[in-house]
PDB file of N, CA and C in Angstrom:
ATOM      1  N   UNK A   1       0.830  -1.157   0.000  1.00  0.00           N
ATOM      2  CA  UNK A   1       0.000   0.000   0.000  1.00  0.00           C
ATOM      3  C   UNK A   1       0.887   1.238   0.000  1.00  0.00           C
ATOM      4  N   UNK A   2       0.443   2.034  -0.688  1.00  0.00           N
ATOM      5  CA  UNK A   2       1.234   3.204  -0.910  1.00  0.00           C
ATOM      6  C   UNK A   2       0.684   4.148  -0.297  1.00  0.00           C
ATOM      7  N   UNK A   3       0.416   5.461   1.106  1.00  0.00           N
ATOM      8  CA  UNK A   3       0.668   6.361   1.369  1.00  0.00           C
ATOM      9  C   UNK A   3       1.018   7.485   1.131  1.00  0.00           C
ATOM     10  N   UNK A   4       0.098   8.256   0.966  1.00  0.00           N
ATOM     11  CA  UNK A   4       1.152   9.808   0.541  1.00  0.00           C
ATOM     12  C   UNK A   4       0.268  10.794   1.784  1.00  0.00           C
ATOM     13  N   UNK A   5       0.734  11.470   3.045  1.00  0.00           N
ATOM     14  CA  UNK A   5       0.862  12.165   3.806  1.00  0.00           C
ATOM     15  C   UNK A   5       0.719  13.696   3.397  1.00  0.00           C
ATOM     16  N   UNK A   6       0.113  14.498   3.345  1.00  0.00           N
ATOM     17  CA  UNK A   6      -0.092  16.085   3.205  1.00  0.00           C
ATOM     18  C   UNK A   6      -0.071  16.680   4.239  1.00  0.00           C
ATOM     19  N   UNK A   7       0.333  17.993   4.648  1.00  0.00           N
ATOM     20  CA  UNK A   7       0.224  18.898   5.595  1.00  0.00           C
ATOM     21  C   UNK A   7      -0.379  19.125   6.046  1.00  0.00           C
ATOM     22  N   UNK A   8      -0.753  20.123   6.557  1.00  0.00           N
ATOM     23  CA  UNK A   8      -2.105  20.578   7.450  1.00  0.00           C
ATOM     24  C   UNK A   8      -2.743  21.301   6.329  1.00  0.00           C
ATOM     25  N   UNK A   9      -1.989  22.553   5.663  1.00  0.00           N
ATOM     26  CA  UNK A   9      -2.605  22.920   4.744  1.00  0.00           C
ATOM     27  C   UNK A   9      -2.304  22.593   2.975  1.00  0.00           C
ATOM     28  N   UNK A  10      -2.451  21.842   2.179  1.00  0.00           N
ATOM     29  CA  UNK A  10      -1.696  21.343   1.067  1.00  0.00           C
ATOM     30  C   UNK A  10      -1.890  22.258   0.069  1.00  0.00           C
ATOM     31  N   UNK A  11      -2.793  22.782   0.173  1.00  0.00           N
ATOM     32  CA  UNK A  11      -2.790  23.756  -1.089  1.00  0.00           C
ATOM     33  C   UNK A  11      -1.746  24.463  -1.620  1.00  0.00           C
ATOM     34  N   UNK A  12      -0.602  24.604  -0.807  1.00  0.00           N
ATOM     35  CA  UNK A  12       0.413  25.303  -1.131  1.00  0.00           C
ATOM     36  C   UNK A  12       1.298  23.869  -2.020  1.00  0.00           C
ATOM     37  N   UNK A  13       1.251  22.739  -2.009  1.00  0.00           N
ATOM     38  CA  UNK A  13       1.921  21.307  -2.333  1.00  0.00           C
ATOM     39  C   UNK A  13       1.284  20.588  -3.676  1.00  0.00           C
ATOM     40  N   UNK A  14       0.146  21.062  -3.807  1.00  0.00           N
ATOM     41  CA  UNK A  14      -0.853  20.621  -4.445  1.00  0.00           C
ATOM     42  C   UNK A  14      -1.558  21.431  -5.785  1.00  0.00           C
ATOM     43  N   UNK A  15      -1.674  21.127  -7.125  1.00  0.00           N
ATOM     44  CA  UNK A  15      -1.711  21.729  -8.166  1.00  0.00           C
ATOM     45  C   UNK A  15      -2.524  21.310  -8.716  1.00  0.00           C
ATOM     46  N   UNK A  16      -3.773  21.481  -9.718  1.00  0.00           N
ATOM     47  CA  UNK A  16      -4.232  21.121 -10.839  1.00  0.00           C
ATOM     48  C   UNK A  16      -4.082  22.043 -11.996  1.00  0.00           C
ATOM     49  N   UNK A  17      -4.041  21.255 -12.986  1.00  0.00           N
ATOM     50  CA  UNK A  17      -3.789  21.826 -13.922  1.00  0.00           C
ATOM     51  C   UNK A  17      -4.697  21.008 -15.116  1.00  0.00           C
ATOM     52  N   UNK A  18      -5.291  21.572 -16.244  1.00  0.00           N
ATOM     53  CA  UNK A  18      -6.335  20.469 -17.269  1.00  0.00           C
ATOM     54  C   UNK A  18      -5.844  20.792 -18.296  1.00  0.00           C
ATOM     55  N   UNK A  19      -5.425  19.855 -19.373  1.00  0.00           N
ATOM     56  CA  UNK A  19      -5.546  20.289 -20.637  1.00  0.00           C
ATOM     57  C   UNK A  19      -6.320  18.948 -21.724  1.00  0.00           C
ATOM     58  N   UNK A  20      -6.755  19.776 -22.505  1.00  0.00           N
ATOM     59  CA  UNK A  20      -7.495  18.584 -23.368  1.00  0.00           C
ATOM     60  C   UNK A  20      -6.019  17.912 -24.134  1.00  0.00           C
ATOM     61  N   UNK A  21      -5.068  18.501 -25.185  1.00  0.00           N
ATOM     62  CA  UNK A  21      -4.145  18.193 -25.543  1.00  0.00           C
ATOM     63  C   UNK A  21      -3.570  16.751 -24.910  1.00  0.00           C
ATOM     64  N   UNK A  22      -3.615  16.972 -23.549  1.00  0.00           N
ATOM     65  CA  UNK A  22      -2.381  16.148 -22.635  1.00  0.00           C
ATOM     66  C   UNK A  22      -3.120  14.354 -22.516  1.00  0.00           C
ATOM     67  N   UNK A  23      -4.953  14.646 -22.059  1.00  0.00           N
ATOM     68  CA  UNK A  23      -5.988  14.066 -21.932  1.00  0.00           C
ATOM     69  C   UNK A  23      -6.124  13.182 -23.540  1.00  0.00           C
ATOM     70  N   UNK A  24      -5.409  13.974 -24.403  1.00  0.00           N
ATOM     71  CA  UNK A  24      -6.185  13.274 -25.952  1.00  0.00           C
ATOM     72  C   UNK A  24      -4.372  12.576 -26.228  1.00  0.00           C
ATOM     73  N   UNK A  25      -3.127  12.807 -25.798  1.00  0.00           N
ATOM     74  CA  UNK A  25      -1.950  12.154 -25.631  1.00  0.00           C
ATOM     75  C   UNK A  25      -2.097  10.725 -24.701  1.00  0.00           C
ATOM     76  N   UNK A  26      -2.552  10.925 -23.515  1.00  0.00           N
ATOM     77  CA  UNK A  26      -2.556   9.737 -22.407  1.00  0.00           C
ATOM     78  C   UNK A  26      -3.943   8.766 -23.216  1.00  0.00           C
ATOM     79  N   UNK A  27      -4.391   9.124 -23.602  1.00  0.00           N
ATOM     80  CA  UNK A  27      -5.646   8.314 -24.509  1.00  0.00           C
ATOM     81  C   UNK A  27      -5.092   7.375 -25.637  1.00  0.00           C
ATOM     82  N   UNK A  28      -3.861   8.075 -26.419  1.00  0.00           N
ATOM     83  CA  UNK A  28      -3.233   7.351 -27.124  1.00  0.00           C
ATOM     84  C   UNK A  28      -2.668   6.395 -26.529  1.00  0.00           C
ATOM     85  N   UNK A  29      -1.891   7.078 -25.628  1.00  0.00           N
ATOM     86  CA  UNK A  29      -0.994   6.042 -24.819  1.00  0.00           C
ATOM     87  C   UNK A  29      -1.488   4.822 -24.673  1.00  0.00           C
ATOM     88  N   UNK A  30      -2.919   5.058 -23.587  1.00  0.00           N
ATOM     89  CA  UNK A  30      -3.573   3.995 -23.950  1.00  0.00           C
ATOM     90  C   UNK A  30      -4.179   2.783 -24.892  1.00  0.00           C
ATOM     91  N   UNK A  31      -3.769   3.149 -25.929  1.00  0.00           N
ATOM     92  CA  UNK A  31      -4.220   2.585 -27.188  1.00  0.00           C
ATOM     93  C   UNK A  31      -3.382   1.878 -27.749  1.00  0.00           C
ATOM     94  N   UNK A  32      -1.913   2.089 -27.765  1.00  0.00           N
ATOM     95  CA  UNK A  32      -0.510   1.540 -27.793  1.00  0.00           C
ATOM     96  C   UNK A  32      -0.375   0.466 -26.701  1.00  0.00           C
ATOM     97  N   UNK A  33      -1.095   0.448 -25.521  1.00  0.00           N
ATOM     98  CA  UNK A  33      -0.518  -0.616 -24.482  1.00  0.00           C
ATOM     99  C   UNK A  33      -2.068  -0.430 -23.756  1.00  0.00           C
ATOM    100  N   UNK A  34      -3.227  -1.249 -23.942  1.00  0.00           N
ATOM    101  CA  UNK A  34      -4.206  -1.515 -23.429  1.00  0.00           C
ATOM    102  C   UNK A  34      -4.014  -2.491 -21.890  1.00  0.00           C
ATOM    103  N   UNK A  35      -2.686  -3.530 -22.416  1.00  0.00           N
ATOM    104  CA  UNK A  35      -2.348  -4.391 -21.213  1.00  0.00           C
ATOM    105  C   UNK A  35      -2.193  -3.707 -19.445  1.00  0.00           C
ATOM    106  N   UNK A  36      -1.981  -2.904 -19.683  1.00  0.00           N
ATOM    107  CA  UNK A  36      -1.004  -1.611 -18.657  1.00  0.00           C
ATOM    108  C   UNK A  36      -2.047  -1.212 -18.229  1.00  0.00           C
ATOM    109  N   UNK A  37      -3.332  -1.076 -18.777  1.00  0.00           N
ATOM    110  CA  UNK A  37      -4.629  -0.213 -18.554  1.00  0.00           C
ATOM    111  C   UNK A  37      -6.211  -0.934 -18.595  1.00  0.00           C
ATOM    112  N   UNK A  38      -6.275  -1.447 -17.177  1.00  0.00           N
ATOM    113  CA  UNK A  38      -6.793  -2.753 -17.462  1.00  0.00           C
ATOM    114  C   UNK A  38      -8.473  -1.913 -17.390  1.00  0.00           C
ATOM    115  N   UNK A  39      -8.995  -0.677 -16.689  1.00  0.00           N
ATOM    116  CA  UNK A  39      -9.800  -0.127 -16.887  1.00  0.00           C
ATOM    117  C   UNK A  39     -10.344   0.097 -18.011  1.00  0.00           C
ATOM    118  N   UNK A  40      -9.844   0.512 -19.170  1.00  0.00           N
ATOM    119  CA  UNK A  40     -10.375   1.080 -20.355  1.00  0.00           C
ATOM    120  C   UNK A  40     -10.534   0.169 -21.319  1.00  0.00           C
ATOM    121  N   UNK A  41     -10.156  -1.206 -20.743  1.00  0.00           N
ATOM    122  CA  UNK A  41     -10.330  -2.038 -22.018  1.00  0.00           C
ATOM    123  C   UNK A  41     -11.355  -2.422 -22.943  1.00  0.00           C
ATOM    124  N   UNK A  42     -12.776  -2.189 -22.559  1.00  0.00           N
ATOM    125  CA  UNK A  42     -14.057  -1.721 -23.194  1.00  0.00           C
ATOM    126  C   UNK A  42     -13.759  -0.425 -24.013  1.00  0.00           C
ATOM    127  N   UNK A  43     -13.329  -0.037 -23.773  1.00  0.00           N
ATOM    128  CA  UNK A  43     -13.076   1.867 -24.564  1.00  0.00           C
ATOM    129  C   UNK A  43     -12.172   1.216 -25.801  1.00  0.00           C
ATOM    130  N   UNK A  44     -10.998   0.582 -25.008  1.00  0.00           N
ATOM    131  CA  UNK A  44     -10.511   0.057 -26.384  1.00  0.00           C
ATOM    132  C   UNK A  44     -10.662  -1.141 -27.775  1.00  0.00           C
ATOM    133  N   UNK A  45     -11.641  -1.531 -27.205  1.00  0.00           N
ATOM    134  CA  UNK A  45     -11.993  -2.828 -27.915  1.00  0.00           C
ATOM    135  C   UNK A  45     -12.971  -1.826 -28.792  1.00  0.00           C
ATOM    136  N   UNK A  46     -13.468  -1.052 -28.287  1.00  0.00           N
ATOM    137  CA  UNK A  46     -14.353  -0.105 -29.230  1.00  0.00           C
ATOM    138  C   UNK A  46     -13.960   0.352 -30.572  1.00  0.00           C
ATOM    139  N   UNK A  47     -12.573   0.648 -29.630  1.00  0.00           N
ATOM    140  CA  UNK A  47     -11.580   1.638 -30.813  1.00  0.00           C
ATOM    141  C   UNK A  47     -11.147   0.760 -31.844  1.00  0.00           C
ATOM    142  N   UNK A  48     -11.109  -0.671 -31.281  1.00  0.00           N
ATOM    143  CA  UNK A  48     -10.417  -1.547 -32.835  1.00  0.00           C
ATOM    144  C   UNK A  48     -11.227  -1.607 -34.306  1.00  0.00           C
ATOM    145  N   UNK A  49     -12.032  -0.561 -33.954  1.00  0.00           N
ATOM    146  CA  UNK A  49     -13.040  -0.324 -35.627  1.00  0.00           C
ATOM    147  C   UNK A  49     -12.363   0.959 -36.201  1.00  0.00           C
ATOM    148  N   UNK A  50     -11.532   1.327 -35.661  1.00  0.00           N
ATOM    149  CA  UNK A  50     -10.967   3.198 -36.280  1.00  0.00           C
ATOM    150  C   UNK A  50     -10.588   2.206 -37.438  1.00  0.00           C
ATOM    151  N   UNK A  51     -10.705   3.203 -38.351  1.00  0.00           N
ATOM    152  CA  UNK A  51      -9.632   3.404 -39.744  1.00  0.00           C
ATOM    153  C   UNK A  51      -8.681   2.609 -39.769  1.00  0.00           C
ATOM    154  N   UNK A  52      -8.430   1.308 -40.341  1.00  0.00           N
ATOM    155  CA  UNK A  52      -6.823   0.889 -40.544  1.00  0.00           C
ATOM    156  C   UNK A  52      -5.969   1.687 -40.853  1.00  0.00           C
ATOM    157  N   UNK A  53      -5.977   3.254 -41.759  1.00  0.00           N
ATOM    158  CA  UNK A  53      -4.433   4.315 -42.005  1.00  0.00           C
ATOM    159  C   UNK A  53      -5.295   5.077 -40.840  1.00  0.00           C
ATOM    160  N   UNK A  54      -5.872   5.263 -39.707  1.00  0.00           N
ATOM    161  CA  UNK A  54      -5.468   5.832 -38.874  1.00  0.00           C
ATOM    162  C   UNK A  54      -4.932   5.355 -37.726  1.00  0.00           C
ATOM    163  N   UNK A  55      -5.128   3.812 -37.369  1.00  0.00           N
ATOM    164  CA  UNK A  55      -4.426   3.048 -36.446  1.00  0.00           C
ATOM    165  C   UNK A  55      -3.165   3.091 -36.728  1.00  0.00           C
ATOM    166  N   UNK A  56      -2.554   3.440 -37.677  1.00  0.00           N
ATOM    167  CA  UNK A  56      -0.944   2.866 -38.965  1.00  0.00           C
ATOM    168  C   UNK A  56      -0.803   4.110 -38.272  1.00  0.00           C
ATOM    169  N   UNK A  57      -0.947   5.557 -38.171  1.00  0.00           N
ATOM    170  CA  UNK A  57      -0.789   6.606 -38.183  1.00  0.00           C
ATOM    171  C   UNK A  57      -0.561   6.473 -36.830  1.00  0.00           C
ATOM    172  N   UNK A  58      -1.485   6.292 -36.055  1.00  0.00           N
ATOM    173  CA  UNK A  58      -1.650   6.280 -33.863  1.00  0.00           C
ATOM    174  C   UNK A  58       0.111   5.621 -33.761  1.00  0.00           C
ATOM    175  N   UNK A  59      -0.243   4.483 -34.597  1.00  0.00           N
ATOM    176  CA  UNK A  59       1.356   3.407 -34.264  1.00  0.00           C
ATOM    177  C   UNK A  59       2.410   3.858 -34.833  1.00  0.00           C
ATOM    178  N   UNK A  60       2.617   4.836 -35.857  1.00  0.00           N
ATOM    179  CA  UNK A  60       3.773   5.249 -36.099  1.00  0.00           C
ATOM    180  C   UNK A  60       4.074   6.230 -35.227  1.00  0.00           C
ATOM    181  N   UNK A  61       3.161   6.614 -34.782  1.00  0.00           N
ATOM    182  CA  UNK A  61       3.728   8.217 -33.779  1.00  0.00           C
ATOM    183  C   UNK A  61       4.265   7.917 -32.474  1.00  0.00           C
ATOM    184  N   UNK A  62       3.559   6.304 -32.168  1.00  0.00           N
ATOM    185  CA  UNK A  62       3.700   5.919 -31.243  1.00  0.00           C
ATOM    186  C   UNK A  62       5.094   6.016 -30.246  1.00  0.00           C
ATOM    187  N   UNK A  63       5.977   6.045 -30.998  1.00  0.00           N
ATOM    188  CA  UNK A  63       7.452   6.561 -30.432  1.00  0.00           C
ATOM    189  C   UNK A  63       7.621   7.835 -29.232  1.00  0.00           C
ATOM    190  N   UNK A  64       6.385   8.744 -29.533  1.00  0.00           N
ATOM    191  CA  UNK A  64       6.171   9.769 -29.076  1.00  0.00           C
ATOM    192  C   UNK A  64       5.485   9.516 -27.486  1.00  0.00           C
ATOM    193  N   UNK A  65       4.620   8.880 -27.877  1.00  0.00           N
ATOM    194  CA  UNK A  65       3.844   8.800 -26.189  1.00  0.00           C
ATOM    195  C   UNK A  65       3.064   7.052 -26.153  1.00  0.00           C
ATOM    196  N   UNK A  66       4.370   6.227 -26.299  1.00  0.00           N
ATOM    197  CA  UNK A  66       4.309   4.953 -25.704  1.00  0.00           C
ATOM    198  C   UNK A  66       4.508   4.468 -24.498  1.00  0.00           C
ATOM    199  N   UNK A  67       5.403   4.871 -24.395  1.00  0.00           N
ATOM    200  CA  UNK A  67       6.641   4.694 -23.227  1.00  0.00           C
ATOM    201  C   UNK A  67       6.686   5.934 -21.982  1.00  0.00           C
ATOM    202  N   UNK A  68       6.266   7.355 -21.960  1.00  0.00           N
ATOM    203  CA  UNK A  68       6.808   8.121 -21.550  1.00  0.00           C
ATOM    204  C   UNK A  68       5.694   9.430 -22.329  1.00  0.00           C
ATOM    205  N   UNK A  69       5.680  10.445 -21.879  1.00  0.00           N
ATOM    206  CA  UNK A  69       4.733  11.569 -22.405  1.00  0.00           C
ATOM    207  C   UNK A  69       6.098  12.659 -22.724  1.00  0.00           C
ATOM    208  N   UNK A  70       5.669  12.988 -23.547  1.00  0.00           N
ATOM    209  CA  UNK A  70       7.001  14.750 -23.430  1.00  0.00           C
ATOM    210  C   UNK A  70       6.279  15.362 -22.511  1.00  0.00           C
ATOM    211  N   UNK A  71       6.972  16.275 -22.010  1.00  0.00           N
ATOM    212  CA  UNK A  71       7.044  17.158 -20.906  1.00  0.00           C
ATOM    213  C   UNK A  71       5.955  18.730 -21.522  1.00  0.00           C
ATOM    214  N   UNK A  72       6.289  18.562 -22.995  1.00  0.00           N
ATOM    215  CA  UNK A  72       5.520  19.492 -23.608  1.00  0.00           C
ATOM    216  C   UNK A  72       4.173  19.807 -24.081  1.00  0.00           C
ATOM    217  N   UNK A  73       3.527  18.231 -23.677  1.00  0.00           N
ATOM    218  CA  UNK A  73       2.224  17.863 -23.595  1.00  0.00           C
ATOM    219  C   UNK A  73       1.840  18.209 -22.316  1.00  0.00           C
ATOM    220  N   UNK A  74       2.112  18.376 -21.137  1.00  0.00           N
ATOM    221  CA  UNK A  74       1.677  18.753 -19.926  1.00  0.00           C
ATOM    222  C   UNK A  74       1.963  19.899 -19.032  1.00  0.00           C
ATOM    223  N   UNK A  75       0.912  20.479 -18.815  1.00  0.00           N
ATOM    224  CA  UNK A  75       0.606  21.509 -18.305  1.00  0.00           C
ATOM    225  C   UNK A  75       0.801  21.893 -17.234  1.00  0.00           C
ATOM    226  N   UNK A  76       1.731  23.064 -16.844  1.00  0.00           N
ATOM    227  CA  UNK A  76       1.786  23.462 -15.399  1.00  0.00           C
ATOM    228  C   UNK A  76       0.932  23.885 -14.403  1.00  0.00           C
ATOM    229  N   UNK A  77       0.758  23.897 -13.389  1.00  0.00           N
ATOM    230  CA  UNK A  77      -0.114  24.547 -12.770  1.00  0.00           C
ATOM    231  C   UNK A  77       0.030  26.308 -12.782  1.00  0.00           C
ATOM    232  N   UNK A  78       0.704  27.183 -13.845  1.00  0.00           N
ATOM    233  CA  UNK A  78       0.933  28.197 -13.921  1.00  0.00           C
ATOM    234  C   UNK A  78      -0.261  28.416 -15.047  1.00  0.00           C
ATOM    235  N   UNK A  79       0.154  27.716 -15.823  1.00  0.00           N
ATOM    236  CA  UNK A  79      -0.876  27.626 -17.556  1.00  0.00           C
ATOM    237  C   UNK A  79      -1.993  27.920 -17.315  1.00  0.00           C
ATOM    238  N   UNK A  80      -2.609  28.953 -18.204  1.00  0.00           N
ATOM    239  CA  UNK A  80      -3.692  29.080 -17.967  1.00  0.00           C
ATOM    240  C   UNK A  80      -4.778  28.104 -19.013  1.00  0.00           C
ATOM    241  N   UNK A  81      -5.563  27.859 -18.631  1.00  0.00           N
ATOM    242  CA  UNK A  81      -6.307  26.836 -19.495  1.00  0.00           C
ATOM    243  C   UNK A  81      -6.768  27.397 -20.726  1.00  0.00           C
ATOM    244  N   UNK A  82      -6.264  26.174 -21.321  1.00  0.00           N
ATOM    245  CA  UNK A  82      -6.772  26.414 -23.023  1.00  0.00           C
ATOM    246  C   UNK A  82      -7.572  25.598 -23.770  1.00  0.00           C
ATOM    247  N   UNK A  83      -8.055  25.397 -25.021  1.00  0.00           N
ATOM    248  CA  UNK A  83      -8.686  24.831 -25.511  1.00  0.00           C
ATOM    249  C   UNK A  83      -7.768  23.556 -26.253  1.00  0.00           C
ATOM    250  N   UNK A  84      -8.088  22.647 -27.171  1.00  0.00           N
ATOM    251  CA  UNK A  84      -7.350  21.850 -27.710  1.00  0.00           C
ATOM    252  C   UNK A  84      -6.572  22.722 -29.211  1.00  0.00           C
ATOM    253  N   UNK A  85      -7.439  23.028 -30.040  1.00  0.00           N
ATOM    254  CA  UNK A  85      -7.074  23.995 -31.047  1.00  0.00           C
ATOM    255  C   UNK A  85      -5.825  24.630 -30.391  1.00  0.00           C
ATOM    256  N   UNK A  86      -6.100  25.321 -29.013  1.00  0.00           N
ATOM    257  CA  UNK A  86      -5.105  26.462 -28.765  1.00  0.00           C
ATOM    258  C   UNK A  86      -3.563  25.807 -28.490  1.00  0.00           C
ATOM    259  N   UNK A  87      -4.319  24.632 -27.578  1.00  0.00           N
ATOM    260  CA  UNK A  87      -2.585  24.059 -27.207  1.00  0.00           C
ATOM    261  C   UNK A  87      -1.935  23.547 -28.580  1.00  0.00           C
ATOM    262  N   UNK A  88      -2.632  23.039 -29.395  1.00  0.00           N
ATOM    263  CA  UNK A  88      -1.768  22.252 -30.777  1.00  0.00           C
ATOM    264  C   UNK A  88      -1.247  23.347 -31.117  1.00  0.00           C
ATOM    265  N   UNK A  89      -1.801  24.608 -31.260  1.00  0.00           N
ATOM    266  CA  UNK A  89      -0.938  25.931 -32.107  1.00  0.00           C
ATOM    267  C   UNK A  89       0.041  26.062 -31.251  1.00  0.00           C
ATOM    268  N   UNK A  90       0.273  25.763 -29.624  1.00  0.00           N
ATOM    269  CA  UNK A  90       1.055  26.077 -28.990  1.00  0.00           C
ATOM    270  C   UNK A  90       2.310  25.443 -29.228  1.00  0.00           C
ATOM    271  N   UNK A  91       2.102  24.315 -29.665  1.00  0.00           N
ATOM    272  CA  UNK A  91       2.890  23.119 -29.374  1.00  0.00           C
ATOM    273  C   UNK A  91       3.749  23.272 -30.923  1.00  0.00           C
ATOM    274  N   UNK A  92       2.409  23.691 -31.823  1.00  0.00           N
ATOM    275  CA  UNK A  92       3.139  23.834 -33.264  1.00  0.00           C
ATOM    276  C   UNK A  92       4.372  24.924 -33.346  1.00  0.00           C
ATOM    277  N   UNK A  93       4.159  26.119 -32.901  1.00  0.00           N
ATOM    278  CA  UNK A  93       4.736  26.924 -32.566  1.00  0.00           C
ATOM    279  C   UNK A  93       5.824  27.450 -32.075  1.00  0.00           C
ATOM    280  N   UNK A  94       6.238  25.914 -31.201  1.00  0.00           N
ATOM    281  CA  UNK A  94       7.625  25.716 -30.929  1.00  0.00           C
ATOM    282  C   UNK A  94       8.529  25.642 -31.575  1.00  0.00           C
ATOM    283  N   UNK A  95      10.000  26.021 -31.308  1.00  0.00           N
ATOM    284  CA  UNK A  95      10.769  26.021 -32.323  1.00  0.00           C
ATOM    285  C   UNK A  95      11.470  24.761 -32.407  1.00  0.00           C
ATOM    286  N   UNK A  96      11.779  24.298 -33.638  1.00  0.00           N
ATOM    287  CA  UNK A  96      12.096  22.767 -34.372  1.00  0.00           C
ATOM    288  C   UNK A  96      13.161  22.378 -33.190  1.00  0.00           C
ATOM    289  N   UNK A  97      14.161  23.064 -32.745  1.00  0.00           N
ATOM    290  CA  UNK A  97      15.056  22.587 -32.164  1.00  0.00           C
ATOM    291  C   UNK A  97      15.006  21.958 -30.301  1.00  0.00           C
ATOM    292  N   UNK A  98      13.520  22.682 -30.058  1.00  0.00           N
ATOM    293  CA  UNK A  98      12.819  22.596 -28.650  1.00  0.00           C
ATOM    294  C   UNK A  98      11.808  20.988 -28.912  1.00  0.00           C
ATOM    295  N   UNK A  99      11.693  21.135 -30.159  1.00  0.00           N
ATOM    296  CA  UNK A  99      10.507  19.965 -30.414  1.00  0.00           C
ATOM    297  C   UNK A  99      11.513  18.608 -30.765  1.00  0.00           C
ATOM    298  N   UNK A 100      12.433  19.139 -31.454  1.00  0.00           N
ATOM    299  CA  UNK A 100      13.325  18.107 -31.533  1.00  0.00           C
ATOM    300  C   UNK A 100      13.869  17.209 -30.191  1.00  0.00           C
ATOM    301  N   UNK A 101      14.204  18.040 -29.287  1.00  0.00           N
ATOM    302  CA  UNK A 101      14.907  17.318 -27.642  1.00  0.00           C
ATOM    303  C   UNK A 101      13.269  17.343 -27.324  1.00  0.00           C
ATOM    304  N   UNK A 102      12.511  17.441 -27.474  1.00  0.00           N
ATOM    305  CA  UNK A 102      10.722  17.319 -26.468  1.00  0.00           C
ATOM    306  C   UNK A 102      10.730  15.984 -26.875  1.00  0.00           C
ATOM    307  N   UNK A 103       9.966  15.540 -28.300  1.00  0.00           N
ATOM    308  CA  UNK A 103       9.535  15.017 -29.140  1.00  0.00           C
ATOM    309  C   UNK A 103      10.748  13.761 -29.248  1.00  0.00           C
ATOM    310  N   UNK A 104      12.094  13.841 -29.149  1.00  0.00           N
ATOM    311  CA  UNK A 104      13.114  12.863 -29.718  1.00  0.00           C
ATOM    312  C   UNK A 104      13.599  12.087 -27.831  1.00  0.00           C
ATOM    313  N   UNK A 105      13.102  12.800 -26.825  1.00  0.00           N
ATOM    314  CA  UNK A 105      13.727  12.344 -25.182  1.00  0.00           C
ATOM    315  C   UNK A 105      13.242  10.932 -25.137  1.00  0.00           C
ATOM    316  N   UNK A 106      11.888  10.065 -25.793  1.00  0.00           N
ATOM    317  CA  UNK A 106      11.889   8.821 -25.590  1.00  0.00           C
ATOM    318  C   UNK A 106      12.903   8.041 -26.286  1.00  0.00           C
ATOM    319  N   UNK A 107      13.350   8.647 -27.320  1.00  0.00           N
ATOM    320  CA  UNK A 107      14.051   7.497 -28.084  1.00  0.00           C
ATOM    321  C   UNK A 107      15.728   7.882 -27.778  1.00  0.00           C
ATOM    322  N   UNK A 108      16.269   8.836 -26.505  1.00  0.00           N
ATOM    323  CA  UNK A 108      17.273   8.988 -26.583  1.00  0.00           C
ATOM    324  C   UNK A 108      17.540   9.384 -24.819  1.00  0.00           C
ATOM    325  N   UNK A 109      18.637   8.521 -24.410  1.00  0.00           N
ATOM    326  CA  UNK A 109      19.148   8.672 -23.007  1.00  0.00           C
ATOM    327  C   UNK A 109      19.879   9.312 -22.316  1.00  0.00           C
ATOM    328  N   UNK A 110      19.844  10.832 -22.317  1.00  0.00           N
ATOM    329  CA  UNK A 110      20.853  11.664 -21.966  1.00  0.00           C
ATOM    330  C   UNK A 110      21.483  11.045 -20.614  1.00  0.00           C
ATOM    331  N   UNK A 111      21.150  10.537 -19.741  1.00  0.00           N
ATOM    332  CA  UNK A 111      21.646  10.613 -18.822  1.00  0.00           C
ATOM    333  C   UNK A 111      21.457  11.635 -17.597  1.00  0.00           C
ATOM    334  N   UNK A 112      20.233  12.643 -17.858  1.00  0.00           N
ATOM    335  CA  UNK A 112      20.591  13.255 -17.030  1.00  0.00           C
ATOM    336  C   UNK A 112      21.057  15.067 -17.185  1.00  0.00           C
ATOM    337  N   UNK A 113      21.687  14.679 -17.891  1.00  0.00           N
ATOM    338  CA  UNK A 113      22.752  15.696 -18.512  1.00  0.00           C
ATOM    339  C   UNK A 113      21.797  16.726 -19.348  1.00  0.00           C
ATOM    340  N   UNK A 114      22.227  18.105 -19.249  1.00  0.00           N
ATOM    341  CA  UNK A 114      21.122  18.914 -20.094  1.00  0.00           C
ATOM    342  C   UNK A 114      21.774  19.632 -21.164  1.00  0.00           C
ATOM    343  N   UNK A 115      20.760  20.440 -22.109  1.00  0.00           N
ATOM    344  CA  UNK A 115      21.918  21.032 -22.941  1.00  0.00           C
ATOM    345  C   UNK A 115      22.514  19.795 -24.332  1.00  0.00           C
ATOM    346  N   UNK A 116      22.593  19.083 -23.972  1.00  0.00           N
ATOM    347  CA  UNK A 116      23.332  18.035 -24.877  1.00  0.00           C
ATOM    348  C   UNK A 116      22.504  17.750 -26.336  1.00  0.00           C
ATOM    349  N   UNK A 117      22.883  17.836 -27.366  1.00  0.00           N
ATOM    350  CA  UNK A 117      22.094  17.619 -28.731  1.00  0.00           C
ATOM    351  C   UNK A 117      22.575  16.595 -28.815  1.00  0.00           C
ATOM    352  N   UNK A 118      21.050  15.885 -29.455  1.00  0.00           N
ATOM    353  CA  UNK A 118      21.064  14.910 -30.469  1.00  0.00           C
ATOM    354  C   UNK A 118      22.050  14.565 -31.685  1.00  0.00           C
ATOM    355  N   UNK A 119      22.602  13.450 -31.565  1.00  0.00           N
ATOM    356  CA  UNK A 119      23.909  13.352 -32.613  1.00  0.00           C
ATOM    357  C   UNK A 119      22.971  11.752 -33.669  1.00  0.00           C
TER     358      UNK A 119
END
């Protein structure tokens, strides 16, 4: 059993934050590894009627949010809430070289170490 203990007052410890973006990423996730997610497995048995080139499409991206979410899909508790439209422009918007280390951190092990490009 796992435990987690809060203060007297937590609000200062304690954050929410919503985004549809992050919600429509962890959904994929789910869809890539149903095993892991033994709740939704009705949701996903649903889903095995999508589109064969859009399942091809879910699984090629899959590199992205199989294993691990980027950091750039999720929302701080600073963020002010947005719509889905708004976060994709957000996300589009980034510059190639920010999306590159976001987007490329599952398939590569810095160690730790920051700063360091992709070779």
């Amino acid at each position: 059993m796992i435990r987690i203990t809060l203060p007297a007052h937590p609000e200062e410890d304690v954050a929410l934050a919503v985004s549809p973006l992050h919600e429509c990423v962890l959904s994929l996730h789910v869809l890539l590894g149903p095993k892991h997610h033994a709740l939704h497995h009705a949701w996903v048995r649903r889903l095995r009627a999508l589109d064969p080139g859009l399942r091809r499409e879910v699984d090629a991206l899959g590199f992205v949010y199989r294993n691990q979410i980027p950091d750039l899909f999720i929302p701080t508790p600073d963020d002010a809430p947005e719509g889905f439209e708004q976060e994709v422009a957000r996300v589009r918007a980034l510059p190639p070289e920010l999306l590159l280390a976001a987007l490329g951190r599952p398939l590569y092990d810095h160690g730790g170490r920051r700063g360091r490009r992709l070779s």
